[in-house]
C-alpha atoms as a PDB file:
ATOM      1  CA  UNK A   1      83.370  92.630  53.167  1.00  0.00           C
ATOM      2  CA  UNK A   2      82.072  88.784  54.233  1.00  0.00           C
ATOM      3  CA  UNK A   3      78.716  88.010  53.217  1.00  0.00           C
ATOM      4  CA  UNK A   4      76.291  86.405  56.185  1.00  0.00           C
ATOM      5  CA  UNK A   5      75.804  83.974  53.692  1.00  0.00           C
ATOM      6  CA  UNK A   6      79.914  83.310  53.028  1.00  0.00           C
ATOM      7  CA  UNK A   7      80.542  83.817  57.457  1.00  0.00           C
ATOM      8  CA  UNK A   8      78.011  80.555  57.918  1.00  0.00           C
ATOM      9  CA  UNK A   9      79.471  78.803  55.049  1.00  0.00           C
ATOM     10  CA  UNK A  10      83.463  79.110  56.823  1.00  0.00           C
ATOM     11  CA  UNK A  11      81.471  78.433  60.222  1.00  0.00           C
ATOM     12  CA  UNK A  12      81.212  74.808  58.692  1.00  0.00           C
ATOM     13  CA  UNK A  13      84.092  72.841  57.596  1.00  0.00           C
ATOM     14  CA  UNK A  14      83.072  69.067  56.948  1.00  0.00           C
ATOM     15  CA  UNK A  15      85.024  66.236  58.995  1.00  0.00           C
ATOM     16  CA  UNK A  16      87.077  63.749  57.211  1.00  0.00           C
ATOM     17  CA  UNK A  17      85.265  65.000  53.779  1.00  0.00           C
ATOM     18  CA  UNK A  18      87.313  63.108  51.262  1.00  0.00           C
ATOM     19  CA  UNK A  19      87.066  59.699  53.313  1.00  0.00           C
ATOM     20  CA  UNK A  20      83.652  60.124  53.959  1.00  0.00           C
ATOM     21  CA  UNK A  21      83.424  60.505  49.700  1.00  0.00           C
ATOM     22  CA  UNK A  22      85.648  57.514  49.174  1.00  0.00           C
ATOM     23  CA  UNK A  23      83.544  54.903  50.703  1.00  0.00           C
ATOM     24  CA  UNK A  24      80.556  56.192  48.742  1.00  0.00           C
ATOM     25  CA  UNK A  25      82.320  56.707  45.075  1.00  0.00           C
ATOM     26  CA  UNK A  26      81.795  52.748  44.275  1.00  0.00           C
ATOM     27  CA  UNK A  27      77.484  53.260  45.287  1.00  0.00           C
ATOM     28  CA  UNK A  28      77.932  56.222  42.618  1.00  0.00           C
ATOM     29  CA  UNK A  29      78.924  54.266  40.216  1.00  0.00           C
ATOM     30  CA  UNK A  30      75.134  54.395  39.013  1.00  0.00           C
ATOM     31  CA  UNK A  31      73.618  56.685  35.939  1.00  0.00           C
ATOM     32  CA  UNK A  32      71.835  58.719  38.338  1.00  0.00           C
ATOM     33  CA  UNK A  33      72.958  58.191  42.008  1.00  0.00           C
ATOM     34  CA  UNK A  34      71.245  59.358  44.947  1.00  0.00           C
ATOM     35  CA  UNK A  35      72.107  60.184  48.714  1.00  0.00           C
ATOM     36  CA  UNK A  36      70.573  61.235  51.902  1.00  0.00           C
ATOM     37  CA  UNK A  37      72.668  63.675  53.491  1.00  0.00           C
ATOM     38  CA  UNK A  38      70.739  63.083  57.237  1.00  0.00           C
ATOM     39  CA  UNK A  39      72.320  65.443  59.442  1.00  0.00           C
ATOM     40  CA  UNK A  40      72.558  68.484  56.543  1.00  0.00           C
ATOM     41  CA  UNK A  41      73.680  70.734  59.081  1.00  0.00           C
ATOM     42  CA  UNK A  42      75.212  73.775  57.292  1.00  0.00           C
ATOM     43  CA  UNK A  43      75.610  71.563  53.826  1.00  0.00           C
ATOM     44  CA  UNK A  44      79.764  71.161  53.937  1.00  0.00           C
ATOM     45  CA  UNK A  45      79.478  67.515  53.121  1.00  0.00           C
ATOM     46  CA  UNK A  46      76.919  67.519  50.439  1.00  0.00           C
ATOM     47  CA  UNK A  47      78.378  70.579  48.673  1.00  0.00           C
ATOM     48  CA  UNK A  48      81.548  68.448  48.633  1.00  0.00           C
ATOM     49  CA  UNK A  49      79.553  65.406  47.203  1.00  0.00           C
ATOM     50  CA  UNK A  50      78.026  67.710  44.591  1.00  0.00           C
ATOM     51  CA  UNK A  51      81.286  68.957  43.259  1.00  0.00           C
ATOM     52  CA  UNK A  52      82.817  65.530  43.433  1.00  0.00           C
ATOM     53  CA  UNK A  53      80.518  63.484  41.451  1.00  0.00           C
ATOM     54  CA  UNK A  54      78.837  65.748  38.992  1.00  0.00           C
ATOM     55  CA  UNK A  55      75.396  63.393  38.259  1.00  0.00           C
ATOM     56  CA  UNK A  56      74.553  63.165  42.023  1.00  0.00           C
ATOM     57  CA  UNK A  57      71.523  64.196  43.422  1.00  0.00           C
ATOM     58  CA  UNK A  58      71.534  64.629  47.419  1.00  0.00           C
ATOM     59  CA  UNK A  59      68.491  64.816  49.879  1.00  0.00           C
ATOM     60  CA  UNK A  60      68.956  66.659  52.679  1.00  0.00           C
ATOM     61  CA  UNK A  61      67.279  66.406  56.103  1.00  0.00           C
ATOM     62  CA  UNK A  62      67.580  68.475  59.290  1.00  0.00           C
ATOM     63  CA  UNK A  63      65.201  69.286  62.023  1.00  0.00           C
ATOM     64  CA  UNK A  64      66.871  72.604  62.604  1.00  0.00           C
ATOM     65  CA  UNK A  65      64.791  75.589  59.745  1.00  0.00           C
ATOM     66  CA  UNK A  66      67.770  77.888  59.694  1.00  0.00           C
ATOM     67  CA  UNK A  67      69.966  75.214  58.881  1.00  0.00           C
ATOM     68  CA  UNK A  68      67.937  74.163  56.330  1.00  0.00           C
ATOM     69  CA  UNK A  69      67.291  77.978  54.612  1.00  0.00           C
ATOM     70  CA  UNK A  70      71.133  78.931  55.169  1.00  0.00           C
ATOM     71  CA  UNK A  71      72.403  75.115  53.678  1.00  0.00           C
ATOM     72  CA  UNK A  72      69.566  76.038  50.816  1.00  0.00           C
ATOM     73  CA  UNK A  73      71.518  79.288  50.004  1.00  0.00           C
ATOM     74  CA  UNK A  74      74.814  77.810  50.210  1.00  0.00           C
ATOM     75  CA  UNK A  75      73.861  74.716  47.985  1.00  0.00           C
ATOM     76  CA  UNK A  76      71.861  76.835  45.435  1.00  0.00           C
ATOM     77  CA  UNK A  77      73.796  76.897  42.636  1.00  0.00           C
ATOM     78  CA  UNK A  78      73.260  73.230  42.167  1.00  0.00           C
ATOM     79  CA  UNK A  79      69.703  73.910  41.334  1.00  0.00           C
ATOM     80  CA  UNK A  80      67.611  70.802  41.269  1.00  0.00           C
ATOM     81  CA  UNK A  81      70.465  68.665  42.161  1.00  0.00           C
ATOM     82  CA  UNK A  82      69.508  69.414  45.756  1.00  0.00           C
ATOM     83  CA  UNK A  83      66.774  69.001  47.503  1.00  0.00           C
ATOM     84  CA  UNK A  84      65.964  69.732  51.493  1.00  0.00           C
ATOM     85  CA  UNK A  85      63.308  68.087  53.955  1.00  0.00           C
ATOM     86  CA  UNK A  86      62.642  69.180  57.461  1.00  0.00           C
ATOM     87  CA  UNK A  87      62.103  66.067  59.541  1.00  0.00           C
ATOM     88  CA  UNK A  88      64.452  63.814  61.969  1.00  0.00           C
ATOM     89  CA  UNK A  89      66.529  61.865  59.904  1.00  0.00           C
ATOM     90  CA  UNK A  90      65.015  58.775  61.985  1.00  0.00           C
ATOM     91  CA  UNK A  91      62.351  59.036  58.822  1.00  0.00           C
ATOM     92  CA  UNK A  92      65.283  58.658  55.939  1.00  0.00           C
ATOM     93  CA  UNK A  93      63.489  55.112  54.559  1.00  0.00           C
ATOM     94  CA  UNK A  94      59.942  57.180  54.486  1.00  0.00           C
ATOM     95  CA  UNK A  95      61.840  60.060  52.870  1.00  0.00           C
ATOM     96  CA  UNK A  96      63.817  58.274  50.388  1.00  0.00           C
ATOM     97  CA  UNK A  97      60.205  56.257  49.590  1.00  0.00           C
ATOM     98  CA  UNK A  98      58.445  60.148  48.977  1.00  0.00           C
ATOM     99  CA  UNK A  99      61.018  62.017  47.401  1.00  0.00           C
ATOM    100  CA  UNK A 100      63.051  59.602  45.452  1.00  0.00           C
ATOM    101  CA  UNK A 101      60.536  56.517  45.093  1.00  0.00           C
ATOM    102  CA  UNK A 102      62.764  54.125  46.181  1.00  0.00           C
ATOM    103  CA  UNK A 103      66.104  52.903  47.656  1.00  0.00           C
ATOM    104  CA  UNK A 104      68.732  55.268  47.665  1.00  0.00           C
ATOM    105  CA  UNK A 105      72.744  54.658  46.873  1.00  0.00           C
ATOM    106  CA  UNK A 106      74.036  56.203  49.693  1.00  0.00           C
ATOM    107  CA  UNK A 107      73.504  57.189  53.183  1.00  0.00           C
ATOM    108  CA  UNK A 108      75.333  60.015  55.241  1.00  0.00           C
ATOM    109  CA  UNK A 109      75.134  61.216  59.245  1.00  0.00           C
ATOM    110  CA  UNK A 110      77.632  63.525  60.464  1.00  0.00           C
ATOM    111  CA  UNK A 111      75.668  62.927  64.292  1.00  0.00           C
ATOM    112  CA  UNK A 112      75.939  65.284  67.058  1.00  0.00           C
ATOM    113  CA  UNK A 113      75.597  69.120  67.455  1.00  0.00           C
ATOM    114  CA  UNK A 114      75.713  71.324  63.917  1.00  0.00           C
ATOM    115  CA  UNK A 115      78.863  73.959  63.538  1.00  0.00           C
ATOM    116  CA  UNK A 116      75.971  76.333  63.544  1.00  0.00           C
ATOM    117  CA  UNK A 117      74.383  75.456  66.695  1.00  0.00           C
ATOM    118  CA  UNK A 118      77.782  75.813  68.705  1.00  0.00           C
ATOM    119  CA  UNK A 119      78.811  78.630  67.103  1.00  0.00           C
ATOM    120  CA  UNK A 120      75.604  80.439  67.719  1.00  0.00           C
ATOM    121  CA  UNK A 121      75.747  81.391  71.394  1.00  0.00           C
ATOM    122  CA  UNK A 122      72.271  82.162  72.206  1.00  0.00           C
ATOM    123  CA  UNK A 123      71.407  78.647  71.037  1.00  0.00           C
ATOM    124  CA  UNK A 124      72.718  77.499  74.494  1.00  0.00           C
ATOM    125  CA  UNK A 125      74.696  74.356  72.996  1.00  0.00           C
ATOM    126  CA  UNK A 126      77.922  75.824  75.033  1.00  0.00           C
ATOM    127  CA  UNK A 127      79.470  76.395  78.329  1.00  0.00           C
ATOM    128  CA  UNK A 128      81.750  78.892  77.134  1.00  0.00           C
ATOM    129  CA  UNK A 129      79.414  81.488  76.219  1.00  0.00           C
ATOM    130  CA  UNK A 130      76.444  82.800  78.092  1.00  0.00           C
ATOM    131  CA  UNK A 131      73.310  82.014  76.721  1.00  0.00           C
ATOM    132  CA  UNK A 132      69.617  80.482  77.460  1.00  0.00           C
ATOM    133  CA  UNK A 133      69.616  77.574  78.499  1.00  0.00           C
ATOM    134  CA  UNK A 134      68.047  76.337  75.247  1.00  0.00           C
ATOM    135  CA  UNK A 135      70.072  73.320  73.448  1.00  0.00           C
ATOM    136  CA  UNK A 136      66.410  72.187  71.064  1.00  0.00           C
ATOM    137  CA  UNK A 137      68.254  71.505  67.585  1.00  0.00           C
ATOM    138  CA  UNK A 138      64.746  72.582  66.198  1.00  0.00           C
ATOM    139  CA  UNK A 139      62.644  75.119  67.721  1.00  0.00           C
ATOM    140  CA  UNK A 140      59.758  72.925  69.352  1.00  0.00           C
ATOM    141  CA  UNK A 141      59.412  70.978  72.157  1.00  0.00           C
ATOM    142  CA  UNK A 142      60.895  71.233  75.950  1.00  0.00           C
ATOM    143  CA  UNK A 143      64.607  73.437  76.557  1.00  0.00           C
ATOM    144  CA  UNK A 144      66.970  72.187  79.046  1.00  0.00           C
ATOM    145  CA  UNK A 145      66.030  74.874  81.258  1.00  0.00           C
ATOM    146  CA  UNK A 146      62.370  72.926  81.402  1.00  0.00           C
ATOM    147  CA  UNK A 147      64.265  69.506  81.894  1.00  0.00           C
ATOM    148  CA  UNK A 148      66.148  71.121  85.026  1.00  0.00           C
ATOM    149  CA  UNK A 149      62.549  72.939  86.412  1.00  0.00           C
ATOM    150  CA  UNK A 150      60.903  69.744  86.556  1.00  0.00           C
ATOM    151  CA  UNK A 151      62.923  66.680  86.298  1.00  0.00           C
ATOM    152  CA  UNK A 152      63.458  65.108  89.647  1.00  0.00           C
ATOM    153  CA  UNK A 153      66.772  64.375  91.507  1.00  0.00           C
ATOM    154  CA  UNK A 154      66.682  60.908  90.254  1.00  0.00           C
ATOM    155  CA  UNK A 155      65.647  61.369  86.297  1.00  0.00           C
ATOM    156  CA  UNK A 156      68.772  64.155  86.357  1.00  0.00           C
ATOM    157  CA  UNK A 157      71.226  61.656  87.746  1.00  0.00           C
ATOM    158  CA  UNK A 158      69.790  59.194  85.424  1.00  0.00           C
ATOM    159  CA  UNK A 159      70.323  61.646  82.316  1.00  0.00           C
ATOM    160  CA  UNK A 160      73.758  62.993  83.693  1.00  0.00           C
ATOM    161  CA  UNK A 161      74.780  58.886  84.124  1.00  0.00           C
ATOM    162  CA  UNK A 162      73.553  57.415  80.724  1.00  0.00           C
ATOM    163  CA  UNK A 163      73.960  60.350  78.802  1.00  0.00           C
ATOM    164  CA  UNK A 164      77.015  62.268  80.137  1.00  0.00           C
ATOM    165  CA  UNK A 165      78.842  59.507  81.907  1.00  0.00           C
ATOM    166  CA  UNK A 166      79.381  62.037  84.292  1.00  0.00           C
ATOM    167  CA  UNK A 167      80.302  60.185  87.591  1.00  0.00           C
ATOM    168  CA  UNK A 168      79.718  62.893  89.746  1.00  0.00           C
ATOM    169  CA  UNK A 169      75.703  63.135  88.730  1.00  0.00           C
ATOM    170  CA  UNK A 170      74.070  62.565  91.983  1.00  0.00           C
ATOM    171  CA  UNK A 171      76.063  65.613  93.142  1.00  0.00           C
ATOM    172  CA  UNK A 172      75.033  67.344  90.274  1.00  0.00           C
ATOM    173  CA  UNK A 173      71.346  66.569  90.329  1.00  0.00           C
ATOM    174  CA  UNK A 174      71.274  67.037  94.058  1.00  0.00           C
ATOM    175  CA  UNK A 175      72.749  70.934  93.960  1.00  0.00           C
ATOM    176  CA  UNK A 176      70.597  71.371  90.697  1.00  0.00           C
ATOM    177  CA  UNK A 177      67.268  70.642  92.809  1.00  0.00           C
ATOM    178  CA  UNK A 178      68.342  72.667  95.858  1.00  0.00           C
ATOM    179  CA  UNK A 179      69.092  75.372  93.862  1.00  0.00           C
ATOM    180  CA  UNK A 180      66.043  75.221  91.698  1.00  0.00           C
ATOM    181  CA  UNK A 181      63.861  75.297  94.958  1.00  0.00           C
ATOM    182  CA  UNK A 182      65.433  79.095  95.484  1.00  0.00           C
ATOM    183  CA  UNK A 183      65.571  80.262  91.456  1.00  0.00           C
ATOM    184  CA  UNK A 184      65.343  78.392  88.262  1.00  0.00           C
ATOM    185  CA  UNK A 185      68.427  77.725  86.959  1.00  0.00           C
ATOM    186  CA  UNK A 186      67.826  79.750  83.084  1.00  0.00           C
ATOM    187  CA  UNK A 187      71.268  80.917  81.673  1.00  0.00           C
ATOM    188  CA  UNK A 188      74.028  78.086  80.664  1.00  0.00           C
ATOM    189  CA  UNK A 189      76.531  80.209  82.573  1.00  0.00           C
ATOM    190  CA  UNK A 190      74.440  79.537  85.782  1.00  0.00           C
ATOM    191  CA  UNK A 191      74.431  75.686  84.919  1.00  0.00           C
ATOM    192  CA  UNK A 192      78.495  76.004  84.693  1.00  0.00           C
ATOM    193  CA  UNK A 193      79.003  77.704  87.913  1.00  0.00           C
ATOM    194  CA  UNK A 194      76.673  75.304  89.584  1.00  0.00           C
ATOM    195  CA  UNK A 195      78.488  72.125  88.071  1.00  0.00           C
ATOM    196  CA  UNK A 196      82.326  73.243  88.994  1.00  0.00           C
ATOM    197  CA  UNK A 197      80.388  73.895  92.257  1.00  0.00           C
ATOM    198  CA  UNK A 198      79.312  70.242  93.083  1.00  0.00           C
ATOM    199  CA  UNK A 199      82.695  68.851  91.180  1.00  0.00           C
ATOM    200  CA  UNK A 200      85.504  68.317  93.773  1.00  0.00           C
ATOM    201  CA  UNK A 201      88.434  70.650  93.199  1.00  0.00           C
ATOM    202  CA  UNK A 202      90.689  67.396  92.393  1.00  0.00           C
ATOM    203  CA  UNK A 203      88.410  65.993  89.633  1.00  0.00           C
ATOM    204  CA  UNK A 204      88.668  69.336  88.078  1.00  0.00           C
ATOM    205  CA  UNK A 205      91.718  69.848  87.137  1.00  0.00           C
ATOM    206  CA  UNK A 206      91.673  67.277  83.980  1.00  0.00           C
ATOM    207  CA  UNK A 207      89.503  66.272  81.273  1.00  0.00           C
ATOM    208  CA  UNK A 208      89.286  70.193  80.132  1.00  0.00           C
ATOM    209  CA  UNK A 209      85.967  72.457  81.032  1.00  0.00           C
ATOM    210  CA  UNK A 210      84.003  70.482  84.408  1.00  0.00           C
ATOM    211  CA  UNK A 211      80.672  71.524  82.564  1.00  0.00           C
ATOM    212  CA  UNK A 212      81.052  69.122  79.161  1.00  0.00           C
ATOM    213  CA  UNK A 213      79.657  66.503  80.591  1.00  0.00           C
ATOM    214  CA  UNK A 214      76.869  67.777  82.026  1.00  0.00           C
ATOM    215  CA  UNK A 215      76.035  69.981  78.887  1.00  0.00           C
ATOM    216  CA  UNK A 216      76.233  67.144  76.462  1.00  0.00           C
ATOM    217  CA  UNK A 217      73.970  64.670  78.905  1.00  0.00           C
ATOM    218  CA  UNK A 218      71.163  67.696  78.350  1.00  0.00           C
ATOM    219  CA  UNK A 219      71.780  68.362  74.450  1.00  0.00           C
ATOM    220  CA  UNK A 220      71.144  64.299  73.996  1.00  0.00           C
ATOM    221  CA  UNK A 221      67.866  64.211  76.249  1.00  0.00           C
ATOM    222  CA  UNK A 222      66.750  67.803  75.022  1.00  0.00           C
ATOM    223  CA  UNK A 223      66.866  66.134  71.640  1.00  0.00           C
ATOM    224  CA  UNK A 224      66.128  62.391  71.971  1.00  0.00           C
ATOM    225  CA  UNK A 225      69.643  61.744  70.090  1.00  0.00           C
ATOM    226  CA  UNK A 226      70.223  58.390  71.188  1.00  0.00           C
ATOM    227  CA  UNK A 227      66.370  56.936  70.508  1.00  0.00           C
ATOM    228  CA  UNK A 228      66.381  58.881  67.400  1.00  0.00           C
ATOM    229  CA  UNK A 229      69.840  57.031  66.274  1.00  0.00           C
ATOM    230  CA  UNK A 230      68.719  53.781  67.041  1.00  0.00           C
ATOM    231  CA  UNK A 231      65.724  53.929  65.014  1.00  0.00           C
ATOM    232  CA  UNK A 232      67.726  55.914  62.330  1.00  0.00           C
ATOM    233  CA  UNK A 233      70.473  53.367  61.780  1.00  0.00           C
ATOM    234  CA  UNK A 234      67.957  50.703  60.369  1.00  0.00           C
ATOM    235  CA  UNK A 235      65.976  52.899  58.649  1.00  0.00           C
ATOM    236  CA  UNK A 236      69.535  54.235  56.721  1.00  0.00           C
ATOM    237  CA  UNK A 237      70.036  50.578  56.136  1.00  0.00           C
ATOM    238  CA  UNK A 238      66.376  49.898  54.923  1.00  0.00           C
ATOM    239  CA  UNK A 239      66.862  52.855  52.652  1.00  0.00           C
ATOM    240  CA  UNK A 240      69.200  51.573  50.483  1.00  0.00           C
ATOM    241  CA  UNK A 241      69.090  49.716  47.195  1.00  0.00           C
ATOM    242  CA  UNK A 242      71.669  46.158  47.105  1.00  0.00           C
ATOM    243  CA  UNK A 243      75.271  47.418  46.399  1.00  0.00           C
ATOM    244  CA  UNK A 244      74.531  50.665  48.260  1.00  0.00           C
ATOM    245  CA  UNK A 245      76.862  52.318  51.258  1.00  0.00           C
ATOM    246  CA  UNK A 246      75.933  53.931  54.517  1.00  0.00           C
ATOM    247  CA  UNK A 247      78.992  56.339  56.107  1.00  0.00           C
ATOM    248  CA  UNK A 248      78.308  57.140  60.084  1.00  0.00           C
ATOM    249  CA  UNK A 249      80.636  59.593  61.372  1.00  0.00           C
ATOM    250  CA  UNK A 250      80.095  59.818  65.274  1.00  0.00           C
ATOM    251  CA  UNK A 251      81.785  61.751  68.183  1.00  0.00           C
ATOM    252  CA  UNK A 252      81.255  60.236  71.305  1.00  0.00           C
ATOM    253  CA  UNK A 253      81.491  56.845  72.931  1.00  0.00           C
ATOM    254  CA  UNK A 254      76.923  56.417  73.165  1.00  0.00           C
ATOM    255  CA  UNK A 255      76.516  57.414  69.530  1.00  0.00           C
ATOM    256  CA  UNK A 256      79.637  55.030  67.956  1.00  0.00           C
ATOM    257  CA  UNK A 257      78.174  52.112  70.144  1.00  0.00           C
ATOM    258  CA  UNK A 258      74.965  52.174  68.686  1.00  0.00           C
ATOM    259  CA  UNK A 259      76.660  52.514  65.244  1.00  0.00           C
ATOM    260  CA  UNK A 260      78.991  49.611  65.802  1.00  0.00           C
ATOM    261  CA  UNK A 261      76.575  47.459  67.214  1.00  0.00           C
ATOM    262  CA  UNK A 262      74.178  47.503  63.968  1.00  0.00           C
ATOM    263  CA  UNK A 263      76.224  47.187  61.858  1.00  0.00           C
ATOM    264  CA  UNK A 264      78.168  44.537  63.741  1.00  0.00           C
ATOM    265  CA  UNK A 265      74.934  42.236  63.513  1.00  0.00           C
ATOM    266  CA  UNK A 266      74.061  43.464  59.842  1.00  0.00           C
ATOM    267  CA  UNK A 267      77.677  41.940  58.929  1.00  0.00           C
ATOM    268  CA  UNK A 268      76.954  38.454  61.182  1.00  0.00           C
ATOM    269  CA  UNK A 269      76.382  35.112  59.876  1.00  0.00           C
ATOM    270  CA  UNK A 270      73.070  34.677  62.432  1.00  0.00           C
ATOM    271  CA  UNK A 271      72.646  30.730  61.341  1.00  0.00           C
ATOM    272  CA  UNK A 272      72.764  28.719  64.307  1.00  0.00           C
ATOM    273  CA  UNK A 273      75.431  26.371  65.520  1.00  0.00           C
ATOM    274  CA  UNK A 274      75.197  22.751  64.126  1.00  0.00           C
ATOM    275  CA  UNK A 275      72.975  23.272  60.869  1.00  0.00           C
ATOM    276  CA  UNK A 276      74.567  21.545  57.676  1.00  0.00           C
ATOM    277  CA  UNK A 277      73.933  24.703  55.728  1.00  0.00           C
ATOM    278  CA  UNK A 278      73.727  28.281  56.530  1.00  0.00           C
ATOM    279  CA  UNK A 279      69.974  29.867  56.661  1.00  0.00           C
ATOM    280  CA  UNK A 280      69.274  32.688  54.097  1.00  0.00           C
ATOM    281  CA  UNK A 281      67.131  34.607  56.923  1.00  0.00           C
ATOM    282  CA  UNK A 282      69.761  34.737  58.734  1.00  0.00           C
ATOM    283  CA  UNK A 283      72.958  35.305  56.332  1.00  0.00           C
ATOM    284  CA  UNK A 284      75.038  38.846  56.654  1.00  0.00           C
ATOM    285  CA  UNK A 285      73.195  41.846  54.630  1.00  0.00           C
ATOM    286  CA  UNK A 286      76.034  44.233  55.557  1.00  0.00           C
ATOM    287  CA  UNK A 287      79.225  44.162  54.893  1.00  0.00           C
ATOM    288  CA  UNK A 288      81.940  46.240  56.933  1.00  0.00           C
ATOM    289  CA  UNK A 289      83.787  48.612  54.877  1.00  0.00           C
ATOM    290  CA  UNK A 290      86.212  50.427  57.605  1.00  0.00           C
ATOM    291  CA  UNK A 291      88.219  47.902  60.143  1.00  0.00           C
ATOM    292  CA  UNK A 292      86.845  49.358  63.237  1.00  0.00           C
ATOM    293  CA  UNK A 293      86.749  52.855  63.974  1.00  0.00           C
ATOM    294  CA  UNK A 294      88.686  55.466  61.211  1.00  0.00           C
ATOM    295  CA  UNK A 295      89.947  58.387  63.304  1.00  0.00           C
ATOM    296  CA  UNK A 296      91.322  62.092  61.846  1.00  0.00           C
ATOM    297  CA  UNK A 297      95.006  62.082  61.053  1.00  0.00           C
ATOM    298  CA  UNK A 298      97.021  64.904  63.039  1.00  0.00           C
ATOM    299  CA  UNK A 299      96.704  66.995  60.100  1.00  0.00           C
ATOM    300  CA  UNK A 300      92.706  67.070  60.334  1.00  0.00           C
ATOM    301  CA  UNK A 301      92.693  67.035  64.019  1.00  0.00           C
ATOM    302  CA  UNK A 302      95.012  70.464  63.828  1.00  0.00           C
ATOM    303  CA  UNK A 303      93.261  72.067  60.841  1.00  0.00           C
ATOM    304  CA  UNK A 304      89.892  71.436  62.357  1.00  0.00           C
ATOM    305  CA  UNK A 305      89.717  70.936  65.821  1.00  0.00           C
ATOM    306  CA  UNK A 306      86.174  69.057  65.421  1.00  0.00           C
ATOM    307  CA  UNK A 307      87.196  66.431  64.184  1.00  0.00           C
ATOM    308  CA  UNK A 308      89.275  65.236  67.052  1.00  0.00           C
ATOM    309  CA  UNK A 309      86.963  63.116  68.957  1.00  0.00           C
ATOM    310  CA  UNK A 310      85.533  61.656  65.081  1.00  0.00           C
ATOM    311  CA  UNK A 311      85.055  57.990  64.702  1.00  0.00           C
ATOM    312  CA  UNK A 312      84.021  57.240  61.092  1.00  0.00           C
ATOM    313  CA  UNK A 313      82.626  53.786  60.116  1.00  0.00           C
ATOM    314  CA  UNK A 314      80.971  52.183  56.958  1.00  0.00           C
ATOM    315  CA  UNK A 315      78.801  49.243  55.558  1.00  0.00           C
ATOM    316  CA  UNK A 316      77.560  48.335  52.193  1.00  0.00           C
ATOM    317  CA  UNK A 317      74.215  46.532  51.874  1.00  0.00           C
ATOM    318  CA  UNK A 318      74.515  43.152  50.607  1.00  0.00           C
ATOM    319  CA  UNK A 319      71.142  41.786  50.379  1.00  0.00           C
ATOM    320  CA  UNK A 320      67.929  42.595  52.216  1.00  0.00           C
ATOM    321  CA  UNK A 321      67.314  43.158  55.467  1.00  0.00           C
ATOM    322  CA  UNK A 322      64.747  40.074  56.778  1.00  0.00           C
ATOM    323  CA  UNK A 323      61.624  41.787  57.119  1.00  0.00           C
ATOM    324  CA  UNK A 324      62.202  44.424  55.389  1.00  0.00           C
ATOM    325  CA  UNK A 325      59.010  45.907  52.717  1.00  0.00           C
ATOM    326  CA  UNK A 326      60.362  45.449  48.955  1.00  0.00           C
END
């Protein structure tokens, strides 16, 4: 019979593992290497890392406490080799300062919602199962329920628009407070009803389930993903030692722009036009490792249907940041 411990463990199966592990191996080529694991969800990437590269150590953050105490039984038999801290990995520089004492080799997020969060209905990540309308990744702070009881008609549309880039959001925002007035809207299948309610019949019949929209725009202001991810993307960078490598695997359009974009102006020559030599403030500190945007192969996409909207990219550090505390 399936352990609890072994049913988590098969709930998570790591996106693009072994190219994820291939842009680190050359910041491992170190006596003692280190990395930050900073989305440790349920631990399938660092328990690959582990078995891969036999003198790592890995810190591992996560804001969620059962993902941290089921990734802590899974990872386990690597003993002191692993090590966990609850906190939002927008703090990785502070924690590789007080747990490792200095710059790290490498630097992991897997962003967005954690296998065990969607697969755990009563979380209320998902519109296909009937749940509270919940959707914290840790277990403090406002629910979406609260955001729809007191947001007004114009914050929703504003979080439905920037976070969902769901065009129909005014509609949405508008039935949401009418309704609210009546009942509060508490139960994720209420929210789904409500939003193929105020979608027109036309605009639902592609693009898949009417509600994804809507229920990502809440998960990313429930959680503060996108401030969180633009303070965590420096902080990754300011983490790590000269030679070291930061892999950012993203899976939708807000999170990859934010991704691209630093490291797009970590990898620029900032000097400005005209001056007979280039300005060491302002040379590159990054340099781009993937061309782009690496996506799954069919093979992935088919095997594990998570990985289908992936878009893995990569820097290495080549010198540091301006500003940044030796």
């Amino acid at each position: 019979m399936e352990t609890p411990r072994a049913a988590h463990n098969a709930l998570h199966k790591p996106v693009l593992v072994d190219a994820v592990l291939d842009l680190l191996a050359p910041a491992f080529e170190v006596p003692t290497p280190t990395l930050i694991d900073c989305t440790l969800g349920m631990g399938g990437h660092t328990e690959a890392a582990l078995r891969r590269f036999p003198r790592l150590h890995v810190v591992g953050i996560d804001r969620d406490p059962e993902a941290l105490r089921l990734a802590g039984e899974r990872l386990a038999p690597f003993g002191d080799r692993f090590t966990s801290v609850n906190t939002t990995y927008d703090d990785v520089a502070e924690v590789a300062q007080r747990v490792v004492g200095g710059p790290v080799d490498g630097v992991l997020m897997d962003l967005g919602v954690s296998s065990l969060q969607l697969d755990e209905a009563e979380r209320g990540f998902s519109y296909a199962h009937d749940a509270p309308l919940d959707m914290r990744m840790g277990d403090t702070g406002p629910t979406a329920a609260d955001i729809l009881a007191t947001a007004s008609e114009a914050e929703l549309t504003h979080i439905l628009r920037r976070y969902g880039e769901e065009k129909f959001a005014p509609r949405i925002a508008r039935l949401v407070v009418q309704r609210r007035a009546v009942a509060p809207l508490a139960r994720t299948s209420e929210l789904a009803a409500l939003v193929k309610e105020a979608i027109p019949a036309a605009a639902r019949r592609t693009g898949g389930n009417p509600a994804k929209r809507t229920f990502q725009a809440l998960r990313i202001a429930v959680n503060n993903e996108l401030a969180v991810l633009e303070k965590a993307v420096p902080a990754a960078i300011d983490a790590l030692r000269v030679g070291g490598r930061v892999v950012v695997e993203a899976y939708q359009s807000l999170e990859d722009r934010i991704v691209k974009q630093a490291f797009a102006y970590g990898a620029e020559d900032r000097t400005p036009p005209g001056l007979p030599v280039p300005l060491p403030e302002a040379a590159p500190y990054l340099k781009l490792l993937t061309h782009g945007a690496q996506r799954a192969d069919g093979e992935e996409r088919e095997s594990n249907p998570r990985s289908a909207s992936v878009r893995l990219r990569a820097a290495q550090k080549l010198a540091p940041v301006p500003g940044e505390l030796k």
